[in-house]
PDB file of N, CA and C in Angstrom:
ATOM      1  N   UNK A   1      94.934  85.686  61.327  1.00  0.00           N
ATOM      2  CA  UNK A   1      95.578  85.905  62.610  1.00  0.00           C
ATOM      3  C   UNK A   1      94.534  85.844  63.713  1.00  0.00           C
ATOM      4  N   UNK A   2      94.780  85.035  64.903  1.00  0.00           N
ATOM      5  CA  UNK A   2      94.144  85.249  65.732  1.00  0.00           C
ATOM      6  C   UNK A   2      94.107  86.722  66.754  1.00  0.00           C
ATOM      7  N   UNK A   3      92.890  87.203  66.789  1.00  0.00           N
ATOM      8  CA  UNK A   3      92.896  88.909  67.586  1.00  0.00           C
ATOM      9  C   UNK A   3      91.991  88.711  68.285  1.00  0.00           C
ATOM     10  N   UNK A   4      92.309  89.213  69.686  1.00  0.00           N
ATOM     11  CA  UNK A   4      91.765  89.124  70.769  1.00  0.00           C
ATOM     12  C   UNK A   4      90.425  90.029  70.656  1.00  0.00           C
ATOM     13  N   UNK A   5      89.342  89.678  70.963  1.00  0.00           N
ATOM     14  CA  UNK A   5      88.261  90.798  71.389  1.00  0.00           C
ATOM     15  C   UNK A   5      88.743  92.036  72.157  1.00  0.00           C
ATOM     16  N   UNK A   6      87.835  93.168  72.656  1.00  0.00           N
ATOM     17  CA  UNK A   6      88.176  94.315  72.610  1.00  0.00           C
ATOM     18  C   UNK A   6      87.802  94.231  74.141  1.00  0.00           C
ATOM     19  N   UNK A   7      87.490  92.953  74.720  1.00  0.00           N
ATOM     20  CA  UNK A   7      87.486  93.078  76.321  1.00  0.00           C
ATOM     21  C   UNK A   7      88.546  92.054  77.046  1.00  0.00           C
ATOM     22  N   UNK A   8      90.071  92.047  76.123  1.00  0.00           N
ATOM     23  CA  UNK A   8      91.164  91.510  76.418  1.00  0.00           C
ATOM     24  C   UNK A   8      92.116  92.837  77.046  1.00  0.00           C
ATOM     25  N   UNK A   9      92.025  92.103  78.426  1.00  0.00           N
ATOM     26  CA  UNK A   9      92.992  93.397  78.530  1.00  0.00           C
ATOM     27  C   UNK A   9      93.885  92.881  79.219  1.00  0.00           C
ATOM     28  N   UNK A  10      94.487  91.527  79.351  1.00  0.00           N
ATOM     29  CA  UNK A  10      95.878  91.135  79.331  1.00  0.00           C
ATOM     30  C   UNK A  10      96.557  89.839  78.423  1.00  0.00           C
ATOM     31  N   UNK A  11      97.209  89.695  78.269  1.00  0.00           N
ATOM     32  CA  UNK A  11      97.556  88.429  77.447  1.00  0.00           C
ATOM     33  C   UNK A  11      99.239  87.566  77.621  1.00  0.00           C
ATOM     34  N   UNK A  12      98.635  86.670  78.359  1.00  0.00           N
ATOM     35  CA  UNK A  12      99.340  85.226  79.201  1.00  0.00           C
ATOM     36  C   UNK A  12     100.162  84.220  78.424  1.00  0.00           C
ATOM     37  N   UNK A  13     100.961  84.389  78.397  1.00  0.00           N
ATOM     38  CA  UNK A  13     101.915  83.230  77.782  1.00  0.00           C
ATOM     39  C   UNK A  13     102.278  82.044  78.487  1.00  0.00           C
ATOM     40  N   UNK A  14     101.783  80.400  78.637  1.00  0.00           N
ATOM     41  CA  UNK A  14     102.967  79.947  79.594  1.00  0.00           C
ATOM     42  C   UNK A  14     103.246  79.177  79.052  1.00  0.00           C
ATOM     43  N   UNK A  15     104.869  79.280  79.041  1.00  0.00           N
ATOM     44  CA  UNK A  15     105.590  78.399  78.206  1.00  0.00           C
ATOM     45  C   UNK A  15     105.990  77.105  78.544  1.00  0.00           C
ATOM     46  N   UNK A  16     106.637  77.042  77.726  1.00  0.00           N
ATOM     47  CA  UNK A  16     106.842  75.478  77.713  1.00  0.00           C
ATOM     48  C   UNK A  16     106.236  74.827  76.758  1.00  0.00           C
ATOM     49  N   UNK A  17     105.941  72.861  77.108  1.00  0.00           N
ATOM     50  CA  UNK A  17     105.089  72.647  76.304  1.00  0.00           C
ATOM     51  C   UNK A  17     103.659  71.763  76.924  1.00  0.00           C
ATOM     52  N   UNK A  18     102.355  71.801  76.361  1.00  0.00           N
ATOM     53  CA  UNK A  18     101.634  71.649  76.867  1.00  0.00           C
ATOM     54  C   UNK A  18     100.822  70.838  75.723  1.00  0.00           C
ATOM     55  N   UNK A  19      99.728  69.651  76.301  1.00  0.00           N
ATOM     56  CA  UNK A  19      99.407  69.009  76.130  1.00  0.00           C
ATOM     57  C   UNK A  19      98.024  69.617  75.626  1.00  0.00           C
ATOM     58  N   UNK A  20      98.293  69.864  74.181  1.00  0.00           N
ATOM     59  CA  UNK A  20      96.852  70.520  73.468  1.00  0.00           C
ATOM     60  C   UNK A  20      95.302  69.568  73.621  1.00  0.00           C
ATOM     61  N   UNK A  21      95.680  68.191  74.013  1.00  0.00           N
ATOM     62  CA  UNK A  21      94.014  67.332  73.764  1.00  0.00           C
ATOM     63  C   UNK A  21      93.337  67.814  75.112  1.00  0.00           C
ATOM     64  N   UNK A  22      93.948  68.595  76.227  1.00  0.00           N
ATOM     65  CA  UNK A  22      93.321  69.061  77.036  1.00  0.00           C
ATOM     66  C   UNK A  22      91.925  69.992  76.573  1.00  0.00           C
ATOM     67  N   UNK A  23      90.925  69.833  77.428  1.00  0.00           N
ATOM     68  CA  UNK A  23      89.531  70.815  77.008  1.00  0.00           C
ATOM     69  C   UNK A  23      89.700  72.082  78.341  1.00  0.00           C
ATOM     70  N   UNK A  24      88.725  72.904  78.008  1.00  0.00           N
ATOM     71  CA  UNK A  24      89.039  74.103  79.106  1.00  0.00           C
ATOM     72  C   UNK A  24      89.136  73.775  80.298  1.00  0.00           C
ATOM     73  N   UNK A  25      88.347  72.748  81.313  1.00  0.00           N
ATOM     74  CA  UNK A  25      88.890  72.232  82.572  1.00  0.00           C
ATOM     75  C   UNK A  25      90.206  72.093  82.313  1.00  0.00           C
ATOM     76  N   UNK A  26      90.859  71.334  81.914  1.00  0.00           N
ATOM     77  CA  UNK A  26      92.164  71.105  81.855  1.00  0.00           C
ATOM     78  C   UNK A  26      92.990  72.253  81.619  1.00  0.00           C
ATOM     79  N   UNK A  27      92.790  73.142  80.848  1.00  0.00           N
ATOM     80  CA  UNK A  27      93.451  74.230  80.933  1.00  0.00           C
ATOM     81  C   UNK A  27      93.379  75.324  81.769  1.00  0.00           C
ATOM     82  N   UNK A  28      92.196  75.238  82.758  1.00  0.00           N
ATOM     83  CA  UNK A  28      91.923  76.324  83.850  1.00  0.00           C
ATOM     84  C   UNK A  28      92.927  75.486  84.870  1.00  0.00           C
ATOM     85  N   UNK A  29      93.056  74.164  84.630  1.00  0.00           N
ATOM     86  CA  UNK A  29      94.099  73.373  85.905  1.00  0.00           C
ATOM     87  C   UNK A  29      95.223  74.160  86.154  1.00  0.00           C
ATOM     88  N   UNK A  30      96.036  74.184  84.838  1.00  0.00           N
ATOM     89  CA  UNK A  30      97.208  73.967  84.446  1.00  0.00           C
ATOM     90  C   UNK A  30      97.342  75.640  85.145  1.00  0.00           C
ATOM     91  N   UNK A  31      96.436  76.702  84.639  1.00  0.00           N
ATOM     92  CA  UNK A  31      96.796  78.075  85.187  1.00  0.00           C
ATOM     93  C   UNK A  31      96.990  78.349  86.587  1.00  0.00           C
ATOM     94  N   UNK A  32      96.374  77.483  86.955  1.00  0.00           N
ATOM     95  CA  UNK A  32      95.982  77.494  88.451  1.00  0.00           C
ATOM     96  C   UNK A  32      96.611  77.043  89.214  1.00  0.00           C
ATOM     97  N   UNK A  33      97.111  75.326  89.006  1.00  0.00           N
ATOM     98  CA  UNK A  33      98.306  74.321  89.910  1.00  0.00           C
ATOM     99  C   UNK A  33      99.707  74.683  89.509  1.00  0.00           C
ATOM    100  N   UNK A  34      99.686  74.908  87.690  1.00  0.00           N
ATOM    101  CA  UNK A  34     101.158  75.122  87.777  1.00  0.00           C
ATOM    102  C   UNK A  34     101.543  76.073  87.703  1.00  0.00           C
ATOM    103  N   UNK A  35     100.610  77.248  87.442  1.00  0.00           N
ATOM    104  CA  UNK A  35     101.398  78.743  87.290  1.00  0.00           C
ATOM    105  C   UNK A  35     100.885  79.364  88.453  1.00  0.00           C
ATOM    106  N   UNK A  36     100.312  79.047  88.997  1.00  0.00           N
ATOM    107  CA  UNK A  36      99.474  79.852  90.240  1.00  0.00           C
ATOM    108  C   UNK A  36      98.441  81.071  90.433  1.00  0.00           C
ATOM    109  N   UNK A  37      97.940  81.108  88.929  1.00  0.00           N
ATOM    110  CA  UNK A  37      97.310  82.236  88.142  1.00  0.00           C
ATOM    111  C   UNK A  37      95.878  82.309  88.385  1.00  0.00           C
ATOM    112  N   UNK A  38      95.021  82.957  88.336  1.00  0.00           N
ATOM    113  CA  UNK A  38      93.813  83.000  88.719  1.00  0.00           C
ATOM    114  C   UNK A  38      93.208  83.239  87.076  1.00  0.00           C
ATOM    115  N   UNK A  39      92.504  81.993  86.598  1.00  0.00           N
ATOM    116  CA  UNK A  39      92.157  82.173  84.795  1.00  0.00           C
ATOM    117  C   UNK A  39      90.413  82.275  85.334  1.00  0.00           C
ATOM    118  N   UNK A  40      89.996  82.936  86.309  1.00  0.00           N
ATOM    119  CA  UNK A  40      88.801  83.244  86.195  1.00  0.00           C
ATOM    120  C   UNK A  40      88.664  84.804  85.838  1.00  0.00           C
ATOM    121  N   UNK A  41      90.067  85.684  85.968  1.00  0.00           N
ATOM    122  CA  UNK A  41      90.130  86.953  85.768  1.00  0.00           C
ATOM    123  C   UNK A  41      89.895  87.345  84.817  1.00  0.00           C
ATOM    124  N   UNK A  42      88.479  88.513  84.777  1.00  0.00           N
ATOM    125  CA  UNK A  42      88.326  88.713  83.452  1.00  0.00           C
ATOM    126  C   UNK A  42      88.818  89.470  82.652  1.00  0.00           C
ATOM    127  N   UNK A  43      89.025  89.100  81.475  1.00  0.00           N
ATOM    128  CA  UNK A  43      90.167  89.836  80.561  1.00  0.00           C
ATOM    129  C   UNK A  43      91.064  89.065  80.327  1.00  0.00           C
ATOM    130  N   UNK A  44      91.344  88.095  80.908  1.00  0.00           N
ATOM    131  CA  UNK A  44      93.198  87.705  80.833  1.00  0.00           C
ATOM    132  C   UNK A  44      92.630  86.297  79.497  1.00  0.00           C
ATOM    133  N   UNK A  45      93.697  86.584  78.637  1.00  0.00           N
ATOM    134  CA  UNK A  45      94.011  85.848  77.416  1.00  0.00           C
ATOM    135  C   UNK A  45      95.156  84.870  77.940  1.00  0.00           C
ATOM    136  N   UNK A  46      94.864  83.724  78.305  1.00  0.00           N
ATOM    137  CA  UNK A  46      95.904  82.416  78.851  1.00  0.00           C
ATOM    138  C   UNK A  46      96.302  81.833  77.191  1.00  0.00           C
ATOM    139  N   UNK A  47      97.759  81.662  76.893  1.00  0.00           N
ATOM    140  CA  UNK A  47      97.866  81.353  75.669  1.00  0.00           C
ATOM    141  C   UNK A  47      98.528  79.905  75.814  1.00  0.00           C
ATOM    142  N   UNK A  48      98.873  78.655  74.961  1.00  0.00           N
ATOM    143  CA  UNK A  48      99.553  77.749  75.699  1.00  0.00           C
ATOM    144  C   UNK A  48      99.816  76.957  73.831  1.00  0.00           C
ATOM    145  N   UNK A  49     100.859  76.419  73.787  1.00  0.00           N
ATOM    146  CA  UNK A  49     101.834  75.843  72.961  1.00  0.00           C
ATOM    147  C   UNK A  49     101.875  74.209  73.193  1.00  0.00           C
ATOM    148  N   UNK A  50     101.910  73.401  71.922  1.00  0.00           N
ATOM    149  CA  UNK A  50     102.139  72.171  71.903  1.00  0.00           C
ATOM    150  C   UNK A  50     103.246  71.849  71.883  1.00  0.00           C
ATOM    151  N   UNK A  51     104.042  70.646  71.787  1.00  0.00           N
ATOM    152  CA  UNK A  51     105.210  70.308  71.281  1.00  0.00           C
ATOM    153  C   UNK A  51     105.193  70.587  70.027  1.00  0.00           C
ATOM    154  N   UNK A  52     104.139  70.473  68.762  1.00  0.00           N
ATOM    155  CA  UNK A  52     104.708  70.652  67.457  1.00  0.00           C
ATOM    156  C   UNK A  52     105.289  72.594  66.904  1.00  0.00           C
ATOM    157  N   UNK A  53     104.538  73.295  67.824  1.00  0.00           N
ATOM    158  CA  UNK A  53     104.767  74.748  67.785  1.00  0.00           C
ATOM    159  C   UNK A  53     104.261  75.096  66.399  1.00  0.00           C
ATOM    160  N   UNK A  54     103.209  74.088  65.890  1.00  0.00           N
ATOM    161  CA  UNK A  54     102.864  74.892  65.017  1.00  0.00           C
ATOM    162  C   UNK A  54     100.715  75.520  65.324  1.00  0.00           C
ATOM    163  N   UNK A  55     100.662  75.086  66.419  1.00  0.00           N
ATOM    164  CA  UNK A  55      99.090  75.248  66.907  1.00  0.00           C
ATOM    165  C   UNK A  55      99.548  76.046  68.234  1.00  0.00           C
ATOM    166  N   UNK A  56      98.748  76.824  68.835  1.00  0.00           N
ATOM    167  CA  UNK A  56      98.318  76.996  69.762  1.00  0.00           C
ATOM    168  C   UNK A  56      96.707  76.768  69.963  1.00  0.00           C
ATOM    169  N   UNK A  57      96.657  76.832  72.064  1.00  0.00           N
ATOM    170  CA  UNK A  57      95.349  77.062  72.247  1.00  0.00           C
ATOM    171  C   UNK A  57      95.289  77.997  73.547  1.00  0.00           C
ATOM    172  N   UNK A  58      94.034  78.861  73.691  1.00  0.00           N
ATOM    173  CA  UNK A  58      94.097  79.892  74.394  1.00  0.00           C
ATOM    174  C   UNK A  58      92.787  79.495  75.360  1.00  0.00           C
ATOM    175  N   UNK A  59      92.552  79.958  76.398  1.00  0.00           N
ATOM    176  CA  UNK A  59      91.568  80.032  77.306  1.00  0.00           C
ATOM    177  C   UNK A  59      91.464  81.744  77.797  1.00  0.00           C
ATOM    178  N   UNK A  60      90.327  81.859  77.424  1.00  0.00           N
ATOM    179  CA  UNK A  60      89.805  83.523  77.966  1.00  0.00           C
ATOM    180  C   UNK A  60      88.627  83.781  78.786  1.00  0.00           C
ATOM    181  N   UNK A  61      88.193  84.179  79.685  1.00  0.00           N
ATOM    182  CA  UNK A  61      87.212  84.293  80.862  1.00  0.00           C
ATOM    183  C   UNK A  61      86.783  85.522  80.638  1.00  0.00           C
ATOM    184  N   UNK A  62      85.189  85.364  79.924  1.00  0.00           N
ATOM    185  CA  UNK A  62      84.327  86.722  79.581  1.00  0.00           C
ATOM    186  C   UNK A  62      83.311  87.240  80.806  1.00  0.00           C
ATOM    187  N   UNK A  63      83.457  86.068  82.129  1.00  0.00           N
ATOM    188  CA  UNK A  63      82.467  87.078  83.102  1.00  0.00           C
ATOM    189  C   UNK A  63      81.333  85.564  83.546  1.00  0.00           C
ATOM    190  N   UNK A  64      80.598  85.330  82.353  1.00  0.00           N
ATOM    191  CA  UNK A  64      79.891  84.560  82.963  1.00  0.00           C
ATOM    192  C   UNK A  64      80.246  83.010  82.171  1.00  0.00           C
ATOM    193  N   UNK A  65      81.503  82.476  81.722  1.00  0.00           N
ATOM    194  CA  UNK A  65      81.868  81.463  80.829  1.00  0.00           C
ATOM    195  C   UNK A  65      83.023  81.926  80.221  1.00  0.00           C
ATOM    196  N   UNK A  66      84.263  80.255  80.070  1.00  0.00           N
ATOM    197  CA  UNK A  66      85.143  80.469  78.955  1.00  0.00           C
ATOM    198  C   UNK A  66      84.895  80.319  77.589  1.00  0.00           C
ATOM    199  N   UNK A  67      86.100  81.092  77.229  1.00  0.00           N
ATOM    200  CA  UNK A  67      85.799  80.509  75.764  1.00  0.00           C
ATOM    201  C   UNK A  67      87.547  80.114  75.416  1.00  0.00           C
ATOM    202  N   UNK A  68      87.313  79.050  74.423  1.00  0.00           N
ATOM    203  CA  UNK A  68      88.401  78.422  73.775  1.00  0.00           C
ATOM    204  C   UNK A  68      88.597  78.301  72.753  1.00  0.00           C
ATOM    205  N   UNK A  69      89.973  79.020  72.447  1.00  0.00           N
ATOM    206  CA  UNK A  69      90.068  79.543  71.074  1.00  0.00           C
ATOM    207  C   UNK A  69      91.838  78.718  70.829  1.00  0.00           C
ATOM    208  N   UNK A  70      91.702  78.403  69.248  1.00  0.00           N
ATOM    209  CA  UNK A  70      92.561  77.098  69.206  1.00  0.00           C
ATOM    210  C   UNK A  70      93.107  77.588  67.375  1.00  0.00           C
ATOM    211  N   UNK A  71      94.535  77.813  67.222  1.00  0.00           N
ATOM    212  CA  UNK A  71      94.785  77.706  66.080  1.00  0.00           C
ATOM    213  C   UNK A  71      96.036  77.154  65.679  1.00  0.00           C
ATOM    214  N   UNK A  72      95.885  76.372  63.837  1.00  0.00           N
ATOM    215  CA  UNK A  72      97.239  75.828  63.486  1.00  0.00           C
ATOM    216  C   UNK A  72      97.214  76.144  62.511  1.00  0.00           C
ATOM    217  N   UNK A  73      98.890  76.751  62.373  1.00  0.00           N
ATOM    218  CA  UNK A  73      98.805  77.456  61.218  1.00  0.00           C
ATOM    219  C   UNK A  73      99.026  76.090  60.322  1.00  0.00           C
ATOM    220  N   UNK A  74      98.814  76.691  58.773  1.00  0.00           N
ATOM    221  CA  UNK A  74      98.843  75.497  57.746  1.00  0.00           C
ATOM    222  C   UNK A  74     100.578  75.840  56.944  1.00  0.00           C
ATOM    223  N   UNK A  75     101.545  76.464  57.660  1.00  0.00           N
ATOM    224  CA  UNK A  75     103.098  76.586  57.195  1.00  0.00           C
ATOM    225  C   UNK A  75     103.738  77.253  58.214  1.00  0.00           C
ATOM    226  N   UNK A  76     104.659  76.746  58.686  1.00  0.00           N
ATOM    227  CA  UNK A  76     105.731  77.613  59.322  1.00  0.00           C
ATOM    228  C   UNK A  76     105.056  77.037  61.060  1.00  0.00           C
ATOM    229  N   UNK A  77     106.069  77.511  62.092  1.00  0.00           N
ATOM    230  CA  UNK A  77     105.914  77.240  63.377  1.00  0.00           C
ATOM    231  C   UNK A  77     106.019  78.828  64.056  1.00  0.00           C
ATOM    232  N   UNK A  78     105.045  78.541  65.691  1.00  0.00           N
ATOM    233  CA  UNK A  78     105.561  79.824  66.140  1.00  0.00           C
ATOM    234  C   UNK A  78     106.910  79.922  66.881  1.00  0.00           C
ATOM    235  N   UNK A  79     106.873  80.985  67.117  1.00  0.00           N
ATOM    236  CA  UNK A  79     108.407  81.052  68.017  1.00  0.00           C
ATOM    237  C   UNK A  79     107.731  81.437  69.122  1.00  0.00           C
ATOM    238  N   UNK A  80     108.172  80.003  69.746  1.00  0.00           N
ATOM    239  CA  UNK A  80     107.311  80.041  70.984  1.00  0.00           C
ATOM    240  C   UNK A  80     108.571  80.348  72.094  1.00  0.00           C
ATOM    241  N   UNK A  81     108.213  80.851  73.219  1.00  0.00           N
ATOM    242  CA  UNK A  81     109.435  80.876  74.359  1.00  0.00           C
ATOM    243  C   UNK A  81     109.730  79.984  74.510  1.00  0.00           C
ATOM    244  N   UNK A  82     111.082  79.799  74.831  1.00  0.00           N
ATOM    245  CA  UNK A  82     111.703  78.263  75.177  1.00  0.00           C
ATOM    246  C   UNK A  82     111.506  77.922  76.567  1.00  0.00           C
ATOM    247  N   UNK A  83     111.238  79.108  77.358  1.00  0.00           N
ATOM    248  CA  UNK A  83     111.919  78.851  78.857  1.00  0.00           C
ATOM    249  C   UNK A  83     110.493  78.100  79.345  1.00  0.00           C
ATOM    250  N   UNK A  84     110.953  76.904  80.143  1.00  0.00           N
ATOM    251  CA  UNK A  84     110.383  75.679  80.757  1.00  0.00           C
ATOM    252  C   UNK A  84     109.172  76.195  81.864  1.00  0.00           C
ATOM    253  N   UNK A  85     107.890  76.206  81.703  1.00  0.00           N
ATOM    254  CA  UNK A  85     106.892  76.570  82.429  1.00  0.00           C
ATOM    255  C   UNK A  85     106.713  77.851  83.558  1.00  0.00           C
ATOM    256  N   UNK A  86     106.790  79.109  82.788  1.00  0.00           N
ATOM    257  CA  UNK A  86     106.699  80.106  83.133  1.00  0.00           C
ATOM    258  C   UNK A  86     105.910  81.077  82.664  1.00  0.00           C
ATOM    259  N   UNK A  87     105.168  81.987  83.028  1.00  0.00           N
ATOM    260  CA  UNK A  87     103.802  82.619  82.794  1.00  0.00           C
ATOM    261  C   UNK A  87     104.798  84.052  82.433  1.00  0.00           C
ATOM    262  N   UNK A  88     104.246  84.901  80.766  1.00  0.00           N
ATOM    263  CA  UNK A  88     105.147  85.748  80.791  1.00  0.00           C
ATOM    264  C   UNK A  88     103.850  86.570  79.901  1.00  0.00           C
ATOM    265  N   UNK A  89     104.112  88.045  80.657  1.00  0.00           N
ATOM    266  CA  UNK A  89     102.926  88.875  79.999  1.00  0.00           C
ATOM    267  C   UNK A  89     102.894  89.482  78.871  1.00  0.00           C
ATOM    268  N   UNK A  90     102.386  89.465  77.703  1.00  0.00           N
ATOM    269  CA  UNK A  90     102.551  90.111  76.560  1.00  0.00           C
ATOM    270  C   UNK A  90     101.754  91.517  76.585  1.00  0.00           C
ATOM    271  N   UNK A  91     102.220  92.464  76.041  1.00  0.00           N
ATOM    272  CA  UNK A  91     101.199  93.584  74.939  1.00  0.00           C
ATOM    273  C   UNK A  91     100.562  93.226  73.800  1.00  0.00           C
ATOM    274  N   UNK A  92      99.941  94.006  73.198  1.00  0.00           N
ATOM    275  CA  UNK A  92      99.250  93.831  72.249  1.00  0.00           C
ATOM    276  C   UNK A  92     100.122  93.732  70.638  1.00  0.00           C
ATOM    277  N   UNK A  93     101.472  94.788  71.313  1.00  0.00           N
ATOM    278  CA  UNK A  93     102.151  94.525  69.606  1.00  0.00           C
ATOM    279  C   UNK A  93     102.728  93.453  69.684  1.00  0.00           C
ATOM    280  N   UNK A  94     103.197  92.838  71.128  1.00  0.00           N
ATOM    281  CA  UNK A  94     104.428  91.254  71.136  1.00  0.00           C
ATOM    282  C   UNK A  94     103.193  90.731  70.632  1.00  0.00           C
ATOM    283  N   UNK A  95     102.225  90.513  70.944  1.00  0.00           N
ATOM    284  CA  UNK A  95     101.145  89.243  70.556  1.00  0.00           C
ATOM    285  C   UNK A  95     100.670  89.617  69.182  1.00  0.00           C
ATOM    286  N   UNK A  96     100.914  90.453  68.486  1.00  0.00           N
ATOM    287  CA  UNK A  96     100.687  90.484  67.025  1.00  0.00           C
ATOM    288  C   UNK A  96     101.808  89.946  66.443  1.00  0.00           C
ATOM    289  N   UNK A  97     103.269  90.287  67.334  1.00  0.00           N
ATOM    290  CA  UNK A  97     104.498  90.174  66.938  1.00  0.00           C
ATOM    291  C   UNK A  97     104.866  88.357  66.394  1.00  0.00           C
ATOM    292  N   UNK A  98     103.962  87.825  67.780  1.00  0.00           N
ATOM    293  CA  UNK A  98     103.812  86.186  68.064  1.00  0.00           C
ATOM    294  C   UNK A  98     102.837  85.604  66.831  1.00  0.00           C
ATOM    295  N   UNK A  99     101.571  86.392  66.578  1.00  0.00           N
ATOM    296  CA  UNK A  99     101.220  85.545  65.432  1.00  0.00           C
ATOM    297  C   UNK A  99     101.970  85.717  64.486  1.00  0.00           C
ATOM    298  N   UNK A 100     102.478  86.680  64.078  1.00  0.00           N
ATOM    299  CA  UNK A 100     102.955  86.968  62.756  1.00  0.00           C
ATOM    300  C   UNK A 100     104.192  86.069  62.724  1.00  0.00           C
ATOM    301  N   UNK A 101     105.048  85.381  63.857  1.00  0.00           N
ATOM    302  CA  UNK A 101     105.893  84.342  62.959  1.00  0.00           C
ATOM    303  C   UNK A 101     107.154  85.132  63.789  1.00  0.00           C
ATOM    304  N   UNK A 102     107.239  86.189  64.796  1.00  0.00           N
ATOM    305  CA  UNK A 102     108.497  86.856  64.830  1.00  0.00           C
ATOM    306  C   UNK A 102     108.855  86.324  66.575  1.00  0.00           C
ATOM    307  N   UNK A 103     110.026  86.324  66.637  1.00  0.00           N
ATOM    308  CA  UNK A 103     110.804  85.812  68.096  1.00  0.00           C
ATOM    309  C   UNK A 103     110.447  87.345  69.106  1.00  0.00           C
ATOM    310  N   UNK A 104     109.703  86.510  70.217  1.00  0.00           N
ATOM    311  CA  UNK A 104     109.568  88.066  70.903  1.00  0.00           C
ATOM    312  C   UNK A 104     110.144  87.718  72.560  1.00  0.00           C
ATOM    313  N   UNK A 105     110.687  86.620  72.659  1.00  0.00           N
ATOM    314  CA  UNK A 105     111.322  86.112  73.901  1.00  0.00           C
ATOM    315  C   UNK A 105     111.908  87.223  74.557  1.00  0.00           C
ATOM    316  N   UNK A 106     112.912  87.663  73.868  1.00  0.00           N
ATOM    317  CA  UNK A 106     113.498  88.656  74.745  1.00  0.00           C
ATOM    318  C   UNK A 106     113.275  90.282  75.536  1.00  0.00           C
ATOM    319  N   UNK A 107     111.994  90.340  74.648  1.00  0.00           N
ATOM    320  CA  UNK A 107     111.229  91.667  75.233  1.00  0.00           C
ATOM    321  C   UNK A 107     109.517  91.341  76.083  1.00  0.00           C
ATOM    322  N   UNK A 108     110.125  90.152  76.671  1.00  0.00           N
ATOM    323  CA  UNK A 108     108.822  89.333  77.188  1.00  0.00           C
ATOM    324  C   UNK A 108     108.835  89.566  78.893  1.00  0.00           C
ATOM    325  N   UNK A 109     108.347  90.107  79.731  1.00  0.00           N
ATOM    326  CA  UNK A 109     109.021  89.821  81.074  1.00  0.00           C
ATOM    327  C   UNK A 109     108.136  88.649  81.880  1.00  0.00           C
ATOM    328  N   UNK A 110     108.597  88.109  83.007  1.00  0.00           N
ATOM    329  CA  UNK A 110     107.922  87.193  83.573  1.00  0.00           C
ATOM    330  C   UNK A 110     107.018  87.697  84.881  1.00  0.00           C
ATOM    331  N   UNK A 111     106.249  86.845  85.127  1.00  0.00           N
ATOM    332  CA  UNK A 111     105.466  87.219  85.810  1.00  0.00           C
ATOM    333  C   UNK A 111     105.190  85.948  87.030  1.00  0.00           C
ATOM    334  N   UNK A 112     105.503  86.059  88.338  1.00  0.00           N
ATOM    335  CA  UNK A 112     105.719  85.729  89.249  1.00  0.00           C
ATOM    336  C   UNK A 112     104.360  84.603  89.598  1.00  0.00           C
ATOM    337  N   UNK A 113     104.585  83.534  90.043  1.00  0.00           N
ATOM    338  CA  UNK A 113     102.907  83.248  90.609  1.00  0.00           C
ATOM    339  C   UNK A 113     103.055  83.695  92.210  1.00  0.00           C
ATOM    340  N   UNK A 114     102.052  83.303  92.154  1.00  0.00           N
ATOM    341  CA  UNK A 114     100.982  84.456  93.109  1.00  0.00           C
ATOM    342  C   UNK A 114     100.596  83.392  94.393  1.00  0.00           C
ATOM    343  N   UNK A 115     101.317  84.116  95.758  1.00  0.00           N
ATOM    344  CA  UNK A 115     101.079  83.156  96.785  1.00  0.00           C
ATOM    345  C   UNK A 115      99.727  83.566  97.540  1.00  0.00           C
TER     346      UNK A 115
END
């Protein structure tokens, strides 16, 4: 299972689907133009979904550099949110809830971008 380090202290969902051959530029874009999110904040765990739903990849900002953290599972898909490019904040048990394979859409709330 992927587990966040112990200097995660939020964790970013944006759904939809997203184009995994992107490298971390590309994924600091995407937080930034399409969700309106600031992914230099430190702490925040940006999580992001392919079309196959069986990989994710994450972008996390430790202070002085990202890091990019990328997994596929080898059976089964996640249950990823369906709803079409929207930034939605998890806890720590939904995001255990999310690796482990379980639907956590509906106890997910959204989170507004930021003018």
């Amino acid at each position: 299972m992927l587990k966040p380090g112990i200097d995660v202290k939020k964790i970013i969902v944006l759904t939809g689907r997203t184009d995994l051959r992107r490298g971390i530029d590309g994924m600091v874009s995407i937080v930034k133009l399409r969700y309106g999110l600031n992914p230099v904040e430190k702490g925040s765990l940006f999580l992001f979904c392919g079309t196959k739903k069986d990989r994710i990849k994450g972008i996390f900002f430790e202070g002085d550099g990202f890091v990019l953290v990328y997994k596929r599972l080898s059976q089964g898909k996640y249950q990823w949110p369906h709803n079409e490019e929207e930034a939605k904040h998890l806890n720590f048990l939904q995001f255990s809830q999310l690796m482990e394979g379980f639907t956590i859409e509906s106890s997910i709330n959204k989170i507004s971008k930021k003018d």
